[in-house]
N, C-alpha and C. Protein backbone atom coordinates (compact mmCIF):
# COMPACT_ATOMS: atom_id res chain seq x y z
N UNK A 1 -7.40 -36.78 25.99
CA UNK A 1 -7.82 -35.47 25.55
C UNK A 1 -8.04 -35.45 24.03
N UNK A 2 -7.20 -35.94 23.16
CA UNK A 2 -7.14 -36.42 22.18
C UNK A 2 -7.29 -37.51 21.18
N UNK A 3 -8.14 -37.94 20.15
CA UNK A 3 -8.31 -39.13 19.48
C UNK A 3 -8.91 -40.32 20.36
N UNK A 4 -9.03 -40.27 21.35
CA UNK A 4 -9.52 -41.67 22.60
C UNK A 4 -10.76 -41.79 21.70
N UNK A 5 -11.63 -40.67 21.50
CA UNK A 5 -13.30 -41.37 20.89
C UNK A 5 -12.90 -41.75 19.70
N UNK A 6 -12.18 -41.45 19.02
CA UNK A 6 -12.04 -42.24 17.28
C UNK A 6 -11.39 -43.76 17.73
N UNK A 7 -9.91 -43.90 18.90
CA UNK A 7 -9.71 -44.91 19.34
C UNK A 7 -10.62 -46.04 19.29
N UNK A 8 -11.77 -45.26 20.48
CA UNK A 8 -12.81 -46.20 21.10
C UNK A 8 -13.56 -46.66 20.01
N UNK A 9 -13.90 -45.81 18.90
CA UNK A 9 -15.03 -45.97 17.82
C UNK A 9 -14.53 -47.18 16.93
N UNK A 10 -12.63 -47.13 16.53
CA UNK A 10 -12.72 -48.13 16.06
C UNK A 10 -12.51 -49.46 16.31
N UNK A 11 -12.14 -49.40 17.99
CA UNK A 11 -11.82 -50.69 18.50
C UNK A 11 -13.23 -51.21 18.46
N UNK A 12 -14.58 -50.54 19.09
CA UNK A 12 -15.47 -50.74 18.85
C UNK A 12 -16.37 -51.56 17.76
N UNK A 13 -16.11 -51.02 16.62
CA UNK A 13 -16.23 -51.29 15.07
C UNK A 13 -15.55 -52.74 14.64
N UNK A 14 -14.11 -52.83 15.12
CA UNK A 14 -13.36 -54.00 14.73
C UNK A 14 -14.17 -54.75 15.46
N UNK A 15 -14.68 -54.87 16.71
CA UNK A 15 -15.40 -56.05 17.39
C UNK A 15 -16.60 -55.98 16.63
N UNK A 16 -17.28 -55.45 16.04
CA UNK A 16 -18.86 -55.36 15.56
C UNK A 16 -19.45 -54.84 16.01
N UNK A 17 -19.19 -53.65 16.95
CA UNK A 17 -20.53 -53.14 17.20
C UNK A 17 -20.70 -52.16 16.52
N UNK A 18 -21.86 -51.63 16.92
CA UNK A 18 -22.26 -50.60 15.92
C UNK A 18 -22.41 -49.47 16.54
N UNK A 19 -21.99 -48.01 15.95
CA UNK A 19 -21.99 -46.74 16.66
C UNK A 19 -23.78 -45.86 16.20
N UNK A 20 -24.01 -45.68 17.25
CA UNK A 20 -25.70 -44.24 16.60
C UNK A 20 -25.75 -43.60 17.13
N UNK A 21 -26.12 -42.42 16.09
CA UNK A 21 -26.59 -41.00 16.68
C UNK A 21 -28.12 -41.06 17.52
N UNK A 22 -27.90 -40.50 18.56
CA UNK A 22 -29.14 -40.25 19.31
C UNK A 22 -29.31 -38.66 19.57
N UNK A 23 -30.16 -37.65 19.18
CA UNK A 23 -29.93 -36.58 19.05
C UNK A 23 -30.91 -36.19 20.52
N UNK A 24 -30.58 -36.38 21.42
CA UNK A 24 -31.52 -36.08 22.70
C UNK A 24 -31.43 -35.28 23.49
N UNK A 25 -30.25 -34.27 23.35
CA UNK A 25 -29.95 -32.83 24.19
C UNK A 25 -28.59 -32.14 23.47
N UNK A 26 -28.55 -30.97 23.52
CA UNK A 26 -27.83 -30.42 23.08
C UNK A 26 -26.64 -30.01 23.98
N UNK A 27 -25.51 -29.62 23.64
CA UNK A 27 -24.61 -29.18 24.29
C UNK A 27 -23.56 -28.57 23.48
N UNK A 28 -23.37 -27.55 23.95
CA UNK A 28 -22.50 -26.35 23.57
C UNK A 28 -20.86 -26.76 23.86
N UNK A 29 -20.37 -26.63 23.02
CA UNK A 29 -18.61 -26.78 22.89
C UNK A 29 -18.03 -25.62 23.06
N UNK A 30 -17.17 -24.91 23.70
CA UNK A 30 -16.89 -23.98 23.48
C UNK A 30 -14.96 -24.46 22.69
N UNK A 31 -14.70 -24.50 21.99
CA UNK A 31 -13.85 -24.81 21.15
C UNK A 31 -12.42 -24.22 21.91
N UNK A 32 -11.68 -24.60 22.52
CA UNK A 32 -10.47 -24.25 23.42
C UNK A 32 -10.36 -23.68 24.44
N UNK A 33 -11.45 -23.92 25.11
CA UNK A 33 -11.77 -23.06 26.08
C UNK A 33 -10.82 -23.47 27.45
N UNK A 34 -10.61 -24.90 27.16
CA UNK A 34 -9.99 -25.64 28.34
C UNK A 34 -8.46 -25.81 28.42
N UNK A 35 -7.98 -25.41 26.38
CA UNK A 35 -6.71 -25.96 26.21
C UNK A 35 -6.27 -24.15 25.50
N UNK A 36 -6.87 -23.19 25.58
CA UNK A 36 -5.91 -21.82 25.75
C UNK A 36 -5.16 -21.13 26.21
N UNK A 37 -4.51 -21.55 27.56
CA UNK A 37 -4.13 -21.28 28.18
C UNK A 37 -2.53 -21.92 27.72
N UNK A 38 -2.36 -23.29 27.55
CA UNK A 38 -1.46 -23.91 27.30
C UNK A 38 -1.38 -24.46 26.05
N UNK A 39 -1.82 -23.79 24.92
CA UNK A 39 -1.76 -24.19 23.09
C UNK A 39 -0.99 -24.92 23.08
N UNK A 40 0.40 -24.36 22.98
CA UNK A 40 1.40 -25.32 22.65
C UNK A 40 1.88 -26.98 22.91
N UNK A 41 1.85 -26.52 24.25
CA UNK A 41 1.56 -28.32 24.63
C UNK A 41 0.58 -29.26 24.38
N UNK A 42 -0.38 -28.45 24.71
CA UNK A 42 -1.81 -29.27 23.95
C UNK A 42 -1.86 -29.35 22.51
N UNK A 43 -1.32 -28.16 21.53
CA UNK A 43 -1.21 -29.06 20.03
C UNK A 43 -0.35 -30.22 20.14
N UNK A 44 0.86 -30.11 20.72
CA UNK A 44 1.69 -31.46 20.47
C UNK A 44 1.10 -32.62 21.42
N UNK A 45 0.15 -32.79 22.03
CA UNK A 45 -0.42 -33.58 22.38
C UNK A 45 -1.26 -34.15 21.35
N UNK A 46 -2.21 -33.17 20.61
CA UNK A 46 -3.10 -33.39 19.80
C UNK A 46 -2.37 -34.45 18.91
N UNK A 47 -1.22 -33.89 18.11
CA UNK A 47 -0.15 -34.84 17.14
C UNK A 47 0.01 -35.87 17.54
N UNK A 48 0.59 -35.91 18.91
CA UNK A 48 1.23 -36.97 19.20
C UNK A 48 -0.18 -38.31 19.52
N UNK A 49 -1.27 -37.80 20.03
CA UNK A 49 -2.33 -39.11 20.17
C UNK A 49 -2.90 -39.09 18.63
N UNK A 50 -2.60 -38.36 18.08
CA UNK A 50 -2.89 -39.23 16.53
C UNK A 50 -1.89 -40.03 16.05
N UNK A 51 -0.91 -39.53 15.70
CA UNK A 51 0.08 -40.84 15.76
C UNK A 51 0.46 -41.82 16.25
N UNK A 52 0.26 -41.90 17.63
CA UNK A 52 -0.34 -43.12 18.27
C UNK A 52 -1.40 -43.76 17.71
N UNK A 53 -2.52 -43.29 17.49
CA UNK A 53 -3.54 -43.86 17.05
C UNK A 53 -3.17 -44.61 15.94
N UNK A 54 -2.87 -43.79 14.92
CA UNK A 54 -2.21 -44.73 13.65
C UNK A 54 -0.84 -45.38 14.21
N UNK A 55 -0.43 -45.48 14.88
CA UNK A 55 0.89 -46.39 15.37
C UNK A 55 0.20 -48.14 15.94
N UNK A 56 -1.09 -47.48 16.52
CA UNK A 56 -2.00 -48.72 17.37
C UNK A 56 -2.50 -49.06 16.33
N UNK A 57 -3.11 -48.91 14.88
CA UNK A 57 -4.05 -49.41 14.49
C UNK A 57 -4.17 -49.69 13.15
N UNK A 58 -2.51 -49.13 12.18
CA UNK A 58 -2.40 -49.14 11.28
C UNK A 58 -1.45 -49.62 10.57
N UNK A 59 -0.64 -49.93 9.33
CA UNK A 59 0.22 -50.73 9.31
C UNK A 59 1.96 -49.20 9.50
N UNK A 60 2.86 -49.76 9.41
CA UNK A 60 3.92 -48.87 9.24
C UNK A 60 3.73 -47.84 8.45
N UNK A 61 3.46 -48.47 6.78
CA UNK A 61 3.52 -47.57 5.79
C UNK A 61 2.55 -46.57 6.19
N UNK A 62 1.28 -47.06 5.84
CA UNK A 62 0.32 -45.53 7.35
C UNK A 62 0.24 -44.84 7.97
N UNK A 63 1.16 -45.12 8.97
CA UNK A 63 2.16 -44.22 10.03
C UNK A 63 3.29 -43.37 8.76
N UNK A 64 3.63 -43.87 8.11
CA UNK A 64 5.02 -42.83 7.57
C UNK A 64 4.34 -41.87 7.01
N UNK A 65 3.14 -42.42 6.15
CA UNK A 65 2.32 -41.69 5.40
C UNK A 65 1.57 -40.12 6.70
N UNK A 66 1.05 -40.88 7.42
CA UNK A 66 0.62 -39.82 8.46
C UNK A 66 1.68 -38.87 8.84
N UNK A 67 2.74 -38.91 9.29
CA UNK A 67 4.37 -38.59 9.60
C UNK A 67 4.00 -37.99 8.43
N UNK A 68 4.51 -38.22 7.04
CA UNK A 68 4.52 -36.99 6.19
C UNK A 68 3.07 -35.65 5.98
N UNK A 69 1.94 -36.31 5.93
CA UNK A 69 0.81 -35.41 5.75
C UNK A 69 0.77 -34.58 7.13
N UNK A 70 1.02 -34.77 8.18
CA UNK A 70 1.32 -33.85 9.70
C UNK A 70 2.73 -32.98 9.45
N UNK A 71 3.57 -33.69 8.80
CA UNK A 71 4.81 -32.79 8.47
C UNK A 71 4.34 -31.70 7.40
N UNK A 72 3.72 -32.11 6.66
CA UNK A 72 2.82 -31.08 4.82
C UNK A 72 2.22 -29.64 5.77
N UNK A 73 1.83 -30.28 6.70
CA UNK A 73 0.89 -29.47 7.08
C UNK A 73 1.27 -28.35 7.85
N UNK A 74 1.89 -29.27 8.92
CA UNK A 74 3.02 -27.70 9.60
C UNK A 74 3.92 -26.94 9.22
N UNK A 75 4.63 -27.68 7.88
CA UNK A 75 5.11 -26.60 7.06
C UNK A 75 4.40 -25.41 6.83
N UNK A 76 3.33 -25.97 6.09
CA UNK A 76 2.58 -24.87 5.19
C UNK A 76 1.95 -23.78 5.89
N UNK A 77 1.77 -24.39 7.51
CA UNK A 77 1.13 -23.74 8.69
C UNK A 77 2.20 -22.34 9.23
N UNK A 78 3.83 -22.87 8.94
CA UNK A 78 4.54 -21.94 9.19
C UNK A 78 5.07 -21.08 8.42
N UNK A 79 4.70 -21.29 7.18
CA UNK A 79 4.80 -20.48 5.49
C UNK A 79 3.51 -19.14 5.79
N UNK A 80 2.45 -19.94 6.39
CA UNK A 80 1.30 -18.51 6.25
C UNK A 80 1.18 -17.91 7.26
N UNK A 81 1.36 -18.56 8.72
CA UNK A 81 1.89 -17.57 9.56
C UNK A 81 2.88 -16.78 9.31
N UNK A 82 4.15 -17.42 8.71
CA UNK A 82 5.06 -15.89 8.59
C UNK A 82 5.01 -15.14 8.04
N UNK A 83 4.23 -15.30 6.59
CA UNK A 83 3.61 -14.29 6.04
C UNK A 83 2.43 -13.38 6.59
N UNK A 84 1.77 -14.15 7.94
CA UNK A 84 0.75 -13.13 8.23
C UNK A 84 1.26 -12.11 9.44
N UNK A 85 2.43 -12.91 9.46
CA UNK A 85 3.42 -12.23 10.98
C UNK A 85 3.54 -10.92 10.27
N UNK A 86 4.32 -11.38 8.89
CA UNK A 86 5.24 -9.80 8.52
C UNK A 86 3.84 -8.64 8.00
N UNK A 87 3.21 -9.12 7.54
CA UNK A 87 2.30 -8.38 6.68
C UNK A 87 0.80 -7.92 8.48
N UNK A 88 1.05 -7.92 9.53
CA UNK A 88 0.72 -7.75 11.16
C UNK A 88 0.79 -6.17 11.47
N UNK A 89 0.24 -5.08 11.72
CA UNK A 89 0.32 -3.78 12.06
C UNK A 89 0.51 -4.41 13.33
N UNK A 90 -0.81 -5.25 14.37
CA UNK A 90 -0.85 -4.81 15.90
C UNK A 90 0.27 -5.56 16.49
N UNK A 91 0.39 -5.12 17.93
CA UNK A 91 1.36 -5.48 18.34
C UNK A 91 1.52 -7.38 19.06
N UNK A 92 -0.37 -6.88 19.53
CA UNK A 92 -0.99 -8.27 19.81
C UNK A 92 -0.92 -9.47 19.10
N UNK A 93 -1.23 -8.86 17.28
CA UNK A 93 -1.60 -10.31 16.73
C UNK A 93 -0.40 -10.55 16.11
N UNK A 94 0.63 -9.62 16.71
CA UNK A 94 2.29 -10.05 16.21
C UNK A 94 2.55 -11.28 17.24
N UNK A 95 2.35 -11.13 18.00
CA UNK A 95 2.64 -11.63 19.71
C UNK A 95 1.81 -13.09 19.26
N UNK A 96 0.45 -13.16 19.27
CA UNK A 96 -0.19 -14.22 18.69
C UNK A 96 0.28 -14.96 17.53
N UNK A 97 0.40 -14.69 16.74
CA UNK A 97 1.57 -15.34 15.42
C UNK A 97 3.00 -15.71 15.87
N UNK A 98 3.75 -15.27 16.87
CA UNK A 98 4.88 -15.74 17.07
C UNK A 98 4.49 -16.97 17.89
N UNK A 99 4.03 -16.85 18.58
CA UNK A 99 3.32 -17.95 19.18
C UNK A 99 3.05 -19.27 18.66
N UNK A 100 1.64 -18.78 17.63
CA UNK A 100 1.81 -19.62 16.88
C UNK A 100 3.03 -20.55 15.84
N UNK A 101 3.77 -19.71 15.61
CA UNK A 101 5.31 -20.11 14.90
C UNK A 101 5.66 -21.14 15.51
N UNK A 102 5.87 -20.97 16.95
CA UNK A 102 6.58 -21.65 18.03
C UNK A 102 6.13 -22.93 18.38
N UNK A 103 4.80 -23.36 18.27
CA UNK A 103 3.91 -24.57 18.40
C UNK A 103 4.52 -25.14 17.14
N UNK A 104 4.42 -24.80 16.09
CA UNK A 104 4.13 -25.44 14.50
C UNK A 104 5.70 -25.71 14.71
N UNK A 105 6.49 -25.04 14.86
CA UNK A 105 8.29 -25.44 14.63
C UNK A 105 8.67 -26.77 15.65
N UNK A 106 7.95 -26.77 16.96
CA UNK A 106 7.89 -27.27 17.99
C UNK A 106 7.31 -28.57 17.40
N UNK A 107 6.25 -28.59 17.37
CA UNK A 107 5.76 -30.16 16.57
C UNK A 107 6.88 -30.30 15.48
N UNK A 108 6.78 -29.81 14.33
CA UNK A 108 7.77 -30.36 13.70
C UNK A 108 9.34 -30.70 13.94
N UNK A 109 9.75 -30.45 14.98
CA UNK A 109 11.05 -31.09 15.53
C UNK A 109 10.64 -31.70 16.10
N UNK A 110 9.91 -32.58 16.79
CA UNK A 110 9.12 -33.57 17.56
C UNK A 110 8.91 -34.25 16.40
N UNK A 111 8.12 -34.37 15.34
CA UNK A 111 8.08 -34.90 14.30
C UNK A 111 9.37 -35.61 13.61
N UNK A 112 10.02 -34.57 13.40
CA UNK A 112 11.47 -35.02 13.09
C UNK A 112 12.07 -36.52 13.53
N UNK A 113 12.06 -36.93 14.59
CA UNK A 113 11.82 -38.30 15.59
C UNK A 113 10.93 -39.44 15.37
N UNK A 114 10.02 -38.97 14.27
CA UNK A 114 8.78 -40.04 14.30
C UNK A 114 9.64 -41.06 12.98
């Protein structure tokens, strides 16, 4: 679901081949359409096949480095959600922000382990 085409692109690459754009039909993404239902698990999926990825393909230090810039990030992710929690009139996009909280805290104790 996650990172497999960057996988493939660079196992690809390390052998020599070469990747091209062929622009021959279009197709519409609809951006979470498949993974809204279940956010949470599917972000920590998202994390976790990137860190794999750099676990498969990079040296240690790489990986720690990744481990910290994924840790930078969900911090900062749970610094502006809570600020957008408190500073929230509706009741909905309170509900949506806690939510969100819960993914970002969730990876980062999963993280915690890496």
């Amino acid at each position: 679901m996650y990172y497999e085409e960057v996988d493939l692109a660079y196992r690809l690459h390390q052998a020599g081949w070469e990747t091209h754009f062929t622009p021959v039909t279009d197709v519409t993404h609809l951006g979470g359409a498949s993974t809204r239902q279940q956010a949470g698990p599917m972000f920590s999926q998202q994390v976790a096949a990137a860190l794999q990825y750099f676990q498969r393909h990079h040296s240690p230090a790489r990986v720690v480095h990744a481990v910290m810039a994924f840790r930078f990030a969900m911090r900062g992710s749970v610094v502006a959600d809570s600020v957008r929690y408190r500073l929230a009139r509706c009741d909905d996009r309170k509900r949506e922000l806690a939510a969100r909280l819960k993914n970002w805290r969730r990876v980062l104790a999963e993280l915690r382990g890496s």
